[in-house]
C-alpha atoms as a PDB file:
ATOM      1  CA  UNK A   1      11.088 172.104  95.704  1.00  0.00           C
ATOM      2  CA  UNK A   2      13.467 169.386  94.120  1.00  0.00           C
ATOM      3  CA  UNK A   3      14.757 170.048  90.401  1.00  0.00           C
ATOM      4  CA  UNK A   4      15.472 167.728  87.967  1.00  0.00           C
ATOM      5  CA  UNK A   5      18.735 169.038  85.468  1.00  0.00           C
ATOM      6  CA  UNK A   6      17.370 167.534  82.126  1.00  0.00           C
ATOM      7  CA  UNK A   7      19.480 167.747  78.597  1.00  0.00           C
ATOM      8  CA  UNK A   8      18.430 170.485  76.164  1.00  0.00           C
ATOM      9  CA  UNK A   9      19.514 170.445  72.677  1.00  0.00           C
ATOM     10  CA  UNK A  10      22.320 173.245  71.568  1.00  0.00           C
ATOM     11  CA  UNK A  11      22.732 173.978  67.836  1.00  0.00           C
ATOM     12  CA  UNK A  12      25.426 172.096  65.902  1.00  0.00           C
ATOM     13  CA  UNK A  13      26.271 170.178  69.541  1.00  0.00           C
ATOM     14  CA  UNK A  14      25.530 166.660  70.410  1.00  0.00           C
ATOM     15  CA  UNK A  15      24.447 165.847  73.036  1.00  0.00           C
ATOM     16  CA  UNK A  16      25.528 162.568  73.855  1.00  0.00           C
ATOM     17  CA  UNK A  17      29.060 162.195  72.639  1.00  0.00           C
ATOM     18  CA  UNK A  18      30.616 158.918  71.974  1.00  0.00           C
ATOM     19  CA  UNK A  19      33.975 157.884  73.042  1.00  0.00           C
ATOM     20  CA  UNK A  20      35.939 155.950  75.489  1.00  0.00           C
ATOM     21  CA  UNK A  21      37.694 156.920  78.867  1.00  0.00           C
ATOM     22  CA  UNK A  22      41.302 155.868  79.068  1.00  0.00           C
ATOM     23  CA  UNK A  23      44.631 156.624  81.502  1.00  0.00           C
ATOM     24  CA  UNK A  24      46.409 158.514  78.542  1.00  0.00           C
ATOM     25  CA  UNK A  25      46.322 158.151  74.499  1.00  0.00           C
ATOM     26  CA  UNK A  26      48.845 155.313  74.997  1.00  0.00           C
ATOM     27  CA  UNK A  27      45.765 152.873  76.044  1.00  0.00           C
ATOM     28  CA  UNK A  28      43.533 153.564  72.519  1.00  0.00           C
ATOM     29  CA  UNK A  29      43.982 152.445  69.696  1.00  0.00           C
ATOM     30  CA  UNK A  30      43.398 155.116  66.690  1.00  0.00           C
ATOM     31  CA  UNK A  31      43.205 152.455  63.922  1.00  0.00           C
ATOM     32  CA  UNK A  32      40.768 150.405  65.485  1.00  0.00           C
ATOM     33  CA  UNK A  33      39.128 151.911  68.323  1.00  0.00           C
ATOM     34  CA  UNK A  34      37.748 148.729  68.906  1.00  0.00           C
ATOM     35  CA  UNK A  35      40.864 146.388  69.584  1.00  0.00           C
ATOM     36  CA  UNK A  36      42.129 144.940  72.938  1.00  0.00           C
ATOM     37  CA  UNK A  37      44.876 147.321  72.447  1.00  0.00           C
ATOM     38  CA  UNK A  38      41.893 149.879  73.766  1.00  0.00           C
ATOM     39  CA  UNK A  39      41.696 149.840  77.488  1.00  0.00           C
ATOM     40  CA  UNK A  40      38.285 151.708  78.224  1.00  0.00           C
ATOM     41  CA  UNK A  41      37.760 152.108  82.012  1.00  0.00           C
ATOM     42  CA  UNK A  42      34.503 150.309  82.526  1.00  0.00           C
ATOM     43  CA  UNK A  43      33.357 152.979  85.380  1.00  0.00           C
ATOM     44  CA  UNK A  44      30.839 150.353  86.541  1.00  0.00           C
ATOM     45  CA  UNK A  45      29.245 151.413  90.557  1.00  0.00           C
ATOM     46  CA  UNK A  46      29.807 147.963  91.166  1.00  0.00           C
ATOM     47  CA  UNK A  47      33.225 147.915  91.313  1.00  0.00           C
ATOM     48  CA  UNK A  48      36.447 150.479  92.462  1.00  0.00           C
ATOM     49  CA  UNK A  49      37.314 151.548  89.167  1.00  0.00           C
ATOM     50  CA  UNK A  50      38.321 154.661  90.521  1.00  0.00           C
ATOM     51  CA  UNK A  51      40.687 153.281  92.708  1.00  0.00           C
ATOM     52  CA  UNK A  52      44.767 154.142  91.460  1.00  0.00           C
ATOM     53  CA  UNK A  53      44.054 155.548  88.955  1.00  0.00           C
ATOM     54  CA  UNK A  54      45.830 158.936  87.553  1.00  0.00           C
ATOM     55  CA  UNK A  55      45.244 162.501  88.359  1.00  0.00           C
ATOM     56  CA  UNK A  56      43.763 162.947  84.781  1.00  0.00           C
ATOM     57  CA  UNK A  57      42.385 161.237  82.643  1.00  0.00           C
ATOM     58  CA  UNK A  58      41.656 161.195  78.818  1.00  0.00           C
ATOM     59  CA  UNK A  59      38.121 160.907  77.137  1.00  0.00           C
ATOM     60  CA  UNK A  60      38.776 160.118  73.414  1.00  0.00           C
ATOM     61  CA  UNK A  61      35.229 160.609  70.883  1.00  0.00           C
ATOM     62  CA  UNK A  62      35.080 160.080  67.495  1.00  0.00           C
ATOM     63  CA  UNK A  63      31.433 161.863  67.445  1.00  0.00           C
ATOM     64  CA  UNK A  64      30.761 164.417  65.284  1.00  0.00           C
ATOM     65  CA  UNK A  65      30.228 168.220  66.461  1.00  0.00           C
ATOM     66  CA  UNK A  66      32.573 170.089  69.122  1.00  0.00           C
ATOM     67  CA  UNK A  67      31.584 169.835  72.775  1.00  0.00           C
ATOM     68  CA  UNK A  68      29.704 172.864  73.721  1.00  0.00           C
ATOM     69  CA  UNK A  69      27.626 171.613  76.517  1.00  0.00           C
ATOM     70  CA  UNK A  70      28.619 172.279  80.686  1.00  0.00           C
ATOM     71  CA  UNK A  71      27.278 168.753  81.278  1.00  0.00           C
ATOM     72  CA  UNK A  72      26.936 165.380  79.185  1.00  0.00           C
ATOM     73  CA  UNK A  73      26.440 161.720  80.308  1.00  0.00           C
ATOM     74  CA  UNK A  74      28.978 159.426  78.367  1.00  0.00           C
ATOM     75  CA  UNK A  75      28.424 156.032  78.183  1.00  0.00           C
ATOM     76  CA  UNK A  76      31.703 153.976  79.141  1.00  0.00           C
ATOM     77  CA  UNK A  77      29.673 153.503  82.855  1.00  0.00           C
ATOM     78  CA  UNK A  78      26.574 154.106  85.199  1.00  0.00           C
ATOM     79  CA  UNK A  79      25.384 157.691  85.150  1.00  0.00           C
ATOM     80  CA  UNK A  80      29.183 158.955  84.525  1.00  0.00           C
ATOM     81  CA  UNK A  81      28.903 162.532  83.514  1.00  0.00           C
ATOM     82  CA  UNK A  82      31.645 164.887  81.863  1.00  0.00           C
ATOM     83  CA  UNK A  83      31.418 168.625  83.422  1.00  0.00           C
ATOM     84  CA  UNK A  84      33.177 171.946  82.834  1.00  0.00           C
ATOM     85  CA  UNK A  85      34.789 173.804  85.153  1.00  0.00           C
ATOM     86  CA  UNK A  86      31.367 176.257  85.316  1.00  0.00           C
ATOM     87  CA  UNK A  87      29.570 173.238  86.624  1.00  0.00           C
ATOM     88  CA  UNK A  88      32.423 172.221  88.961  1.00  0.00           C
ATOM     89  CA  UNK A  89      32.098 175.841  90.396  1.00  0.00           C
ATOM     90  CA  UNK A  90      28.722 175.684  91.304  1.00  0.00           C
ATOM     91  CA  UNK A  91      29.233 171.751  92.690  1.00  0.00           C
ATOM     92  CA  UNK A  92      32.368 173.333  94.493  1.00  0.00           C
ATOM     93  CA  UNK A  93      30.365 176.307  95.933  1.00  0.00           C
ATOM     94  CA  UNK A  94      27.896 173.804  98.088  1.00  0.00           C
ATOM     95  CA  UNK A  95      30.609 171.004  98.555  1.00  0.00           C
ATOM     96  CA  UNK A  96      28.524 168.408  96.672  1.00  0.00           C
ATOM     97  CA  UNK A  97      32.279 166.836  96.701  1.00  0.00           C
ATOM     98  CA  UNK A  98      31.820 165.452 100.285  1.00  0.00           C
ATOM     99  CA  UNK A  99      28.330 164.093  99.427  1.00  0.00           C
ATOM    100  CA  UNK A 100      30.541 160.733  98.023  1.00  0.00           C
ATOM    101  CA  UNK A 101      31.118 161.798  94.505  1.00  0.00           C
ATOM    102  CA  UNK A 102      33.832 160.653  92.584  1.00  0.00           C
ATOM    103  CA  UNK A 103      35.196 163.358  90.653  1.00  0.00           C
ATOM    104  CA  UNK A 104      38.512 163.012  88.203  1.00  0.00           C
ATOM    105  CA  UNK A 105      39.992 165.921  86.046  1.00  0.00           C
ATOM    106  CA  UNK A 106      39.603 164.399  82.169  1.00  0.00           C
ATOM    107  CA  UNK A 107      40.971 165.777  79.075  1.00  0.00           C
ATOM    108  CA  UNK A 108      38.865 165.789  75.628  1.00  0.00           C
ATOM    109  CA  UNK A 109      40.931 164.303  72.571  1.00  0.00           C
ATOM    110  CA  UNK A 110      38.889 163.946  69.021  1.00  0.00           C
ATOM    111  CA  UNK A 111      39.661 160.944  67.464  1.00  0.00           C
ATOM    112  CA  UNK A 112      40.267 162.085  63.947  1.00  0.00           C
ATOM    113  CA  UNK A 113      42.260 165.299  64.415  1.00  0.00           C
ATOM    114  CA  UNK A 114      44.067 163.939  67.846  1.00  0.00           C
ATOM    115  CA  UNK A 115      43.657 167.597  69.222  1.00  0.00           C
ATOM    116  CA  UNK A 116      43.067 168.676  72.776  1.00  0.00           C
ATOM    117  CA  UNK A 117      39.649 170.201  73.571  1.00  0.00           C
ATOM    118  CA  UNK A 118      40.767 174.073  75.298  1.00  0.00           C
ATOM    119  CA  UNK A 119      38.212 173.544  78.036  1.00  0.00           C
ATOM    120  CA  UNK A 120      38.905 171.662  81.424  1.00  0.00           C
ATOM    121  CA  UNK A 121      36.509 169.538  81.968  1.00  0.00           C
ATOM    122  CA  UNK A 122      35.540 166.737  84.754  1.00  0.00           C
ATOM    123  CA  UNK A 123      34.559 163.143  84.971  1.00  0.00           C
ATOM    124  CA  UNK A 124      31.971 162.616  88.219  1.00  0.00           C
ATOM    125  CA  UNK A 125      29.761 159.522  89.072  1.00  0.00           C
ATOM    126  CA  UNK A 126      27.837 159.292  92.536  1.00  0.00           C
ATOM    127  CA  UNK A 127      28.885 156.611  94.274  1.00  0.00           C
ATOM    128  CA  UNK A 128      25.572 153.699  93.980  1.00  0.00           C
ATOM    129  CA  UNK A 129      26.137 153.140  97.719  1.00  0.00           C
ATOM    130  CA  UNK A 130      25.390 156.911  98.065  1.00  0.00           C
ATOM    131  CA  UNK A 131      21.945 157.608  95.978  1.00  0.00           C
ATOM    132  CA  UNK A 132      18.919 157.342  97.445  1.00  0.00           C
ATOM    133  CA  UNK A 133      16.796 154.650  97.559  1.00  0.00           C
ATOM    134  CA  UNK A 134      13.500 154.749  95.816  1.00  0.00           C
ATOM    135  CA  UNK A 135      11.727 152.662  98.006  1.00  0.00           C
ATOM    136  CA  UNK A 136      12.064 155.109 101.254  1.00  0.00           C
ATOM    137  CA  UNK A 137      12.144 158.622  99.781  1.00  0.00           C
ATOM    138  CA  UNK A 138       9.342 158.323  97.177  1.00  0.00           C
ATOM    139  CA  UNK A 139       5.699 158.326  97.599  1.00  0.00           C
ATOM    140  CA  UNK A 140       4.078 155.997  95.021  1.00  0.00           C
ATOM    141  CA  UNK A 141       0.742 156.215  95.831  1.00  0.00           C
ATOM    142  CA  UNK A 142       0.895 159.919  95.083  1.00  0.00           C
ATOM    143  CA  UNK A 143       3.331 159.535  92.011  1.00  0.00           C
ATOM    144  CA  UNK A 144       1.916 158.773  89.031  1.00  0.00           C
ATOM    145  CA  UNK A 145       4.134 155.993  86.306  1.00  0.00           C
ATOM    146  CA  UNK A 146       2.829 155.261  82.733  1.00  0.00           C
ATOM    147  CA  UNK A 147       3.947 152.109  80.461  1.00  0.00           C
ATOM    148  CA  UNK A 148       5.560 153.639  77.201  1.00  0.00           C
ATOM    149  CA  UNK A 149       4.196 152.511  74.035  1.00  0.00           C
ATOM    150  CA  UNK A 150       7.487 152.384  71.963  1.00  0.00           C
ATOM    151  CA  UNK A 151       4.974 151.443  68.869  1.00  0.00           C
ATOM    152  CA  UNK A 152       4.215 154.876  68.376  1.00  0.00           C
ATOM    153  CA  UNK A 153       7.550 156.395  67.747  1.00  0.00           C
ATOM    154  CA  UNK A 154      10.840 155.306  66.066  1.00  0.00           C
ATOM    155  CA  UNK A 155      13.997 156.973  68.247  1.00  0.00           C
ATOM    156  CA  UNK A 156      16.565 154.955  68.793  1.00  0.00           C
ATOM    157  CA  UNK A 157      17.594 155.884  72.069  1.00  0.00           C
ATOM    158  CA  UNK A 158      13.863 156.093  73.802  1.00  0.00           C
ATOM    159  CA  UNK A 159      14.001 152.524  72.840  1.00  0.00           C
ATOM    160  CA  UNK A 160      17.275 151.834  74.819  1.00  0.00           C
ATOM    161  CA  UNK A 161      15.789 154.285  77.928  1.00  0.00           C
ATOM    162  CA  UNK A 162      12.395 152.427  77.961  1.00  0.00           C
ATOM    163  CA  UNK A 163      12.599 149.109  76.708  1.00  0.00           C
ATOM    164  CA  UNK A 164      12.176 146.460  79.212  1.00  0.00           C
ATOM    165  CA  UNK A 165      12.019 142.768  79.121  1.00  0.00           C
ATOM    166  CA  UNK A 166      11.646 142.128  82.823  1.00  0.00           C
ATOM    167  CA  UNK A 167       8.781 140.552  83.927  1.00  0.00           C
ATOM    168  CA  UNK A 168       7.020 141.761  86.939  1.00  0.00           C
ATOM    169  CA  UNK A 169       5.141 140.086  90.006  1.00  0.00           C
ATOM    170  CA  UNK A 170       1.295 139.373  88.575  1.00  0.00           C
ATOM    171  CA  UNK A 171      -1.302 142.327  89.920  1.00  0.00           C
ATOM    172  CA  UNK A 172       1.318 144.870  90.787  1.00  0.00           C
ATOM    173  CA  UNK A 173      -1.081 147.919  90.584  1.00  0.00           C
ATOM    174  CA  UNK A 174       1.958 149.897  90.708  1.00  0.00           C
ATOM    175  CA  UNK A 175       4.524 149.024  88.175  1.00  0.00           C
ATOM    176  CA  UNK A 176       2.499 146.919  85.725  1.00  0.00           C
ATOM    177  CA  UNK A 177       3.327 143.651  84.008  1.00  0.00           C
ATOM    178  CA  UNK A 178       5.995 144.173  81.898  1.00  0.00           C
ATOM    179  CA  UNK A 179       8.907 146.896  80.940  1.00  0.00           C
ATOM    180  CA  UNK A 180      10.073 150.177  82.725  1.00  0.00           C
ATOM    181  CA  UNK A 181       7.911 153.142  82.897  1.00  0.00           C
ATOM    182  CA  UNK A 182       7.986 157.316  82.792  1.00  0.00           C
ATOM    183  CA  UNK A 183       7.239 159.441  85.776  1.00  0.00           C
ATOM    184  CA  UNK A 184       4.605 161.489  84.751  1.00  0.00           C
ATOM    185  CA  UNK A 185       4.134 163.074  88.514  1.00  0.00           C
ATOM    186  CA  UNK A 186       6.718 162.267  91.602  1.00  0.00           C
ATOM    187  CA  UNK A 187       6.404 162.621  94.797  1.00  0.00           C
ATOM    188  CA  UNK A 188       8.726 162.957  97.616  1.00  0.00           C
ATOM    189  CA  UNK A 189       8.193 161.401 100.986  1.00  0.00           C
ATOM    190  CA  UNK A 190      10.822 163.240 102.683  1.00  0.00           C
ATOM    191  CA  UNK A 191      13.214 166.736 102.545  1.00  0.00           C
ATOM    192  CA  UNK A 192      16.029 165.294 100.716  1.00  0.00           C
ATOM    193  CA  UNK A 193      19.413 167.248 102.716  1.00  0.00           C
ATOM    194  CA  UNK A 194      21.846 167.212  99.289  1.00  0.00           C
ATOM    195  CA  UNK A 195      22.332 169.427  96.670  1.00  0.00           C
ATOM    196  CA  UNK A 196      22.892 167.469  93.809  1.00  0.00           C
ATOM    197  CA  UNK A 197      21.956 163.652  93.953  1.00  0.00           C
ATOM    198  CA  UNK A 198      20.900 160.737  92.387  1.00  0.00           C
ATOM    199  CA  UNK A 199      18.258 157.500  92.926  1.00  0.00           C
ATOM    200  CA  UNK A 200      18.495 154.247  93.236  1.00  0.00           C
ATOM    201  CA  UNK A 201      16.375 151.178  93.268  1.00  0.00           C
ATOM    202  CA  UNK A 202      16.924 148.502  96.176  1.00  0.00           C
ATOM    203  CA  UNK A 203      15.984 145.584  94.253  1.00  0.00           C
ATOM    204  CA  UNK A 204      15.717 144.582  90.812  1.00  0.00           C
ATOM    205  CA  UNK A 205      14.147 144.694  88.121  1.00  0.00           C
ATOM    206  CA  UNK A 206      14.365 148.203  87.906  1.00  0.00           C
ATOM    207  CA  UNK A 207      10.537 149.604  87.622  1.00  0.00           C
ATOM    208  CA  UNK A 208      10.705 153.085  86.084  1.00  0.00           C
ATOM    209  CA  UNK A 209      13.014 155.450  84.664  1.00  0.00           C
ATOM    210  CA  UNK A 210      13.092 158.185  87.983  1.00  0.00           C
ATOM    211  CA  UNK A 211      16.583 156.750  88.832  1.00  0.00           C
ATOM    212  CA  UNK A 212      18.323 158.092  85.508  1.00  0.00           C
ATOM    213  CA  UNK A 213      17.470 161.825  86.466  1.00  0.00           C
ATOM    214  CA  UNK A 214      19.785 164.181  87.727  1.00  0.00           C
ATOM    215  CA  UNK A 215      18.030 165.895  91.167  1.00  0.00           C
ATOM    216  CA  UNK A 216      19.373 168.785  92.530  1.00  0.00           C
ATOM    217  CA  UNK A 217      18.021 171.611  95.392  1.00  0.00           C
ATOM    218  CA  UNK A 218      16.409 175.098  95.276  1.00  0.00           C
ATOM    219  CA  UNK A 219      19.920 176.822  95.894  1.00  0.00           C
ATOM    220  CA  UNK A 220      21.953 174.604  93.332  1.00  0.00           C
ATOM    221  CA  UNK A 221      19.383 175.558  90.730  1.00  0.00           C
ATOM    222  CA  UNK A 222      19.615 179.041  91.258  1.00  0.00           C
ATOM    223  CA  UNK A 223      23.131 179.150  91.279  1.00  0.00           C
ATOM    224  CA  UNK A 224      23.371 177.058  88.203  1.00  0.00           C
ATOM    225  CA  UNK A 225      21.212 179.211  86.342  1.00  0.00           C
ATOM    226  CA  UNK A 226      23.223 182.328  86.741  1.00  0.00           C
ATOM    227  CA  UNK A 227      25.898 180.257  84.969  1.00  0.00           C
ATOM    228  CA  UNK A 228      23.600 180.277  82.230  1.00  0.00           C
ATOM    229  CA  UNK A 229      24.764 176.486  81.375  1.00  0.00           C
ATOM    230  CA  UNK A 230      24.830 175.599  77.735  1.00  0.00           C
ATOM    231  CA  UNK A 231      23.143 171.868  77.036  1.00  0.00           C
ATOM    232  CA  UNK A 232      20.880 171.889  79.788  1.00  0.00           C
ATOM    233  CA  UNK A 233      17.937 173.279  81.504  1.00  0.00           C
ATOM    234  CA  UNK A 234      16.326 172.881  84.668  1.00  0.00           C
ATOM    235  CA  UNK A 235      13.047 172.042  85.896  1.00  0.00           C
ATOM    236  CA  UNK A 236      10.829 172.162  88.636  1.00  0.00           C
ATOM    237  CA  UNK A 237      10.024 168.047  90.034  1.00  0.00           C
ATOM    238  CA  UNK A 238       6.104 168.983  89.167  1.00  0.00           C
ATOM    239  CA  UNK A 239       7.041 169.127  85.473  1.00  0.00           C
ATOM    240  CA  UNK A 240       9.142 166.016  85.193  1.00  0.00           C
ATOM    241  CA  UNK A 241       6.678 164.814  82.458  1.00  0.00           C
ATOM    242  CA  UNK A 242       8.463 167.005  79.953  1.00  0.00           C
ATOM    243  CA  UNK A 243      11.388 165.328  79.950  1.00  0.00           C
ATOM    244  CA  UNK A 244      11.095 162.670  77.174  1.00  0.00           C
ATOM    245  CA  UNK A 245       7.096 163.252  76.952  1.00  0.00           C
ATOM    246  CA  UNK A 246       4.810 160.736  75.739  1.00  0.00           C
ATOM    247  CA  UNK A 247       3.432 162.678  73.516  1.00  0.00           C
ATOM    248  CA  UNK A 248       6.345 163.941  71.631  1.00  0.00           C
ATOM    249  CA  UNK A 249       5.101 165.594  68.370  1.00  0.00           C
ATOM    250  CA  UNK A 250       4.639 168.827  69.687  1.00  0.00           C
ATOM    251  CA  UNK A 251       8.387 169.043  71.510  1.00  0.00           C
ATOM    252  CA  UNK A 252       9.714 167.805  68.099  1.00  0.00           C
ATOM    253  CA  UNK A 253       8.052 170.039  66.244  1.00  0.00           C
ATOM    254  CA  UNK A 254       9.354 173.104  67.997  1.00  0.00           C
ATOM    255  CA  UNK A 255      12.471 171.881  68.725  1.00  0.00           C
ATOM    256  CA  UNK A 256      12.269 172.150  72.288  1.00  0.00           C
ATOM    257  CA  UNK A 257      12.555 168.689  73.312  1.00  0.00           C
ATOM    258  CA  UNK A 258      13.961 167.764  76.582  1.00  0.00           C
ATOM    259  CA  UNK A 259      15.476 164.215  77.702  1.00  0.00           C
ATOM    260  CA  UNK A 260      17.572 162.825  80.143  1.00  0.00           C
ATOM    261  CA  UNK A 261      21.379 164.083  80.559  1.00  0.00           C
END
């Protein structure tokens, strides 16, 4: 069965941390972060960015908390996830490397102190050309999509995840009128062959929110899991609902809410 690797929250650790990717502390500016002096890599799928770059790069944050997590999305691209070496190891063990993943060795500066994070960690991003498209893999009429009501609760970032202002063909039973939708239940059409992997729509707008998950197989799970992973957790593809839920009370309540990496 496919597994989804979903973000769970670690005391005193955030767990998205801001910042911006550079070639070296030369390219930011520590006065104002902001500047042209600041050349963030824009690590867009639409374009090389990768391309001559150097061996390592530098991922500056001025967000609060130490890293702590084996895994965090950052937002300075599509998808673009920072890793420690205990994830690499696992990625390294079933040569998820050769599936078309870009992979770059970054360093972790904080902004205020201008000290190194001790850990090694890794910037990776599967390639768009590379992630599977929705329409052929995925079985709609057996997978289940709900419209989010963002009227009932005030987060800021379920608001950026779900809030849509596309509008959609008239009398698509599927997808609704308006806005992107949560997978409550997903189905696969077909025995997906990679370890670790990502979706993609074919065409635009995009309809629901199944292509910002991190998948991954049986045997990647399990060998994640003896890693014991801080910042994460993994679940089976039948219980996909609990990642941001609808109903999110409860998960709040007992802390044990689980989102998107």
């Amino acid at each position: 069965m496919t597994k989804i690797i979903a973000r769970k929250k670690e005391k005193s650790c955030p767990g998205h941390i801001s910042g911006f990717l550079v070639r070296n502390k030369e390219d930011y500016d520590f006065k104002n972060r902001y500047s042209k002096k600041t050349k963030n890599i824009d690590a867009s799928i639409d374009n090389e960015w990768h391309k001559n770059l150097s061996e390592e790069l530098l991922y500056i944050t001025w967000g609060s908390g130490k890293f702590k997590n084996d895994i965090f999305q950052i937002g300075t691209g599509n998808n673009l996830y920072l890793i420690t070496q205990k994830f690499m190891n696992v990625m390294n063990k079933f040569n998820v490397l050769e599936e078309n993943w870009i992979c770059i060795k970054t360093r972790v500066m904080y902004e205020n102190s201008k000290t190194f994070e001790d850990e090694q960690y890794y910037v990776i991003q599967k390639k768009n050309e590379d992630r599977y498209l929705i329409e052929q893999v995925i079985d709609m009429k057996k997978s289940s999509l709900k419209k989010i009501d963002l009227d009932k609760f005030d987060l800021d970032y379920l608001n950026q995840i779900y809030e849509g202002d596309e509008e959609y063909e008239e009398g698509d039973d599927i997808y609704g009128d308006y806005g992107e939708k949560k997978a409550l239940v997903l189905h696969f059409n077909q025995e997906i062959k990679s370890h670790l992997f990502m979706l993609a729509y074919e065409n635009y707008p995009l309809k629901s929110n199944i292509y910002r998950y991190l998948y991954c197989s049986d045997d990647f799970a399990t060998e994640l899991e003896k890693q014991q992973p801080k910042g994460c957790e993994i679940i089976d593809i039948k219980d996909i609902a609990k990642i941001d839920p609808i109903d999110l009370e409860p998960y709040v309540e007992h802390d044990n809410y689980l989102t998107q990496l």
